[in-house]
N, C-alpha and C. Protein backbone atom coordinates (compact mmCIF):
# COMPACT_ATOMS: atom_id res chain seq x y z
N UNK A 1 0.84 -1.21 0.00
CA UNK A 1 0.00 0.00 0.00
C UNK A 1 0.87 1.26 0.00
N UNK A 2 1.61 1.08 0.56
CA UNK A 2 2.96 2.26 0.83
C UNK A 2 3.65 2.60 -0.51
N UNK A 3 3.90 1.71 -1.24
CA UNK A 3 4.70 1.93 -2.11
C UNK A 3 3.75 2.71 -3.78
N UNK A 4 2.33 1.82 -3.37
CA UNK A 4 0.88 2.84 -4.20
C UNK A 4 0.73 4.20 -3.75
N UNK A 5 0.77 4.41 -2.48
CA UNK A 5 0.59 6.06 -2.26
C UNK A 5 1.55 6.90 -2.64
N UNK A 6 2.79 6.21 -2.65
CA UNK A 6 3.65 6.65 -2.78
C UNK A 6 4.00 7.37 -4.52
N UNK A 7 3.29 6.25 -5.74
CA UNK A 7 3.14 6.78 -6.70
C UNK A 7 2.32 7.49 -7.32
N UNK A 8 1.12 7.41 -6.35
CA UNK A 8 0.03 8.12 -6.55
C UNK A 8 0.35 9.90 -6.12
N UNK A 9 1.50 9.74 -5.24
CA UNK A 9 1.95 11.03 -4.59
C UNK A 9 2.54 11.71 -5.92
N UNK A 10 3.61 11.06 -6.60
CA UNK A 10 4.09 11.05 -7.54
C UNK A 10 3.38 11.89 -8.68
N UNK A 11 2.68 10.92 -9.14
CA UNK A 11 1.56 11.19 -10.20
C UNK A 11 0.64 12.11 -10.44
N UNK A 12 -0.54 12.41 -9.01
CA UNK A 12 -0.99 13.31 -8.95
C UNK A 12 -0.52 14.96 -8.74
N UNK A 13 0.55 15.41 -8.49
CA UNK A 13 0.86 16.72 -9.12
C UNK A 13 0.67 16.56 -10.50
N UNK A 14 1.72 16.00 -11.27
CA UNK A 14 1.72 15.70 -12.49
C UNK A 14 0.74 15.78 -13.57
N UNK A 15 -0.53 15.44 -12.76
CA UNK A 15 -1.54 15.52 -13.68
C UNK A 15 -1.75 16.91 -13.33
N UNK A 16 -2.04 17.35 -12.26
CA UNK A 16 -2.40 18.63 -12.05
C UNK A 16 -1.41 19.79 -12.82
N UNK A 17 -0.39 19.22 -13.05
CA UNK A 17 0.55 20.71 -13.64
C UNK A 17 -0.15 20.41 -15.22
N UNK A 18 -0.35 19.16 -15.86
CA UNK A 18 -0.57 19.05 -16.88
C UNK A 18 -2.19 19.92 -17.35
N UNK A 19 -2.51 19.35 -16.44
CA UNK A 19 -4.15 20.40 -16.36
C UNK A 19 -3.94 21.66 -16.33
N UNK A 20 -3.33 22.41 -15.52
CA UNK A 20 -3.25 23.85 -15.84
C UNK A 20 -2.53 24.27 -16.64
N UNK A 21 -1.46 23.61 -17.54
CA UNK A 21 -1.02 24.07 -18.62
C UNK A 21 -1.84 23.94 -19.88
N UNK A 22 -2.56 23.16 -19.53
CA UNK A 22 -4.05 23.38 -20.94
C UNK A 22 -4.40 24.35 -20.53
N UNK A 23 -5.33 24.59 -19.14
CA UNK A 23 -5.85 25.66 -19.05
C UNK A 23 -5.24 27.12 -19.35
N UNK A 24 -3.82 27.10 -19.26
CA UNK A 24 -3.75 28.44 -20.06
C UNK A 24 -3.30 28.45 -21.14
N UNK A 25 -3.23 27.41 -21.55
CA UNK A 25 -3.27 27.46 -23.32
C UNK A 25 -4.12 28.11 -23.75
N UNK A 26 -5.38 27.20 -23.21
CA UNK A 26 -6.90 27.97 -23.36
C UNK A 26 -6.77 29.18 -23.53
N UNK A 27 -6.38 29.71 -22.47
CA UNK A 27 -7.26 31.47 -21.81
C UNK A 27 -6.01 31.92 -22.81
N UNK A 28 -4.43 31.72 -22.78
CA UNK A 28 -4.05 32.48 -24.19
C UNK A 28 -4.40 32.21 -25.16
N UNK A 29 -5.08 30.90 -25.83
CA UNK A 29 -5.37 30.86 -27.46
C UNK A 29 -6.88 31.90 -27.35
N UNK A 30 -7.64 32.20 -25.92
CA UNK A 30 -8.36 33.28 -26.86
C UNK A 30 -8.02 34.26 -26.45
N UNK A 31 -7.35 34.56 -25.70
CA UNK A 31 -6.21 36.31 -25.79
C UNK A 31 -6.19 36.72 -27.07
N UNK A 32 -5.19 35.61 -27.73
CA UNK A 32 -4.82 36.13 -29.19
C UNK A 32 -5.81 35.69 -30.18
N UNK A 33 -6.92 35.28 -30.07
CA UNK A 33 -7.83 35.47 -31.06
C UNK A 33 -8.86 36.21 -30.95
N UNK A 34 -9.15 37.09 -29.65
CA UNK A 34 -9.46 38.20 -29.49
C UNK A 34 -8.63 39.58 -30.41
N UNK A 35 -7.34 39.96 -30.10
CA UNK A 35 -6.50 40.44 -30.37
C UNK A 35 -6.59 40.32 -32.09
């Protein structure tokens, strides 16, 4: 079990940085298609 939390510790930032780097892809791809 230790060694699962342990990658799950791992992992879950990971997804999370990956998620907010879409999200501001997003909010800049309509910056500049506002612009």
């Amino acid at each position: 079990e230790s060694s699962v939390a342990a990658a799950t510790s791992q992992i879950r930032p990971a997804l999370t940085v990956d998620n907010s780097r879409r999200a501001e892809d997003r909010l800049i791809g309509r910056l500049r298609r506002e612009k």
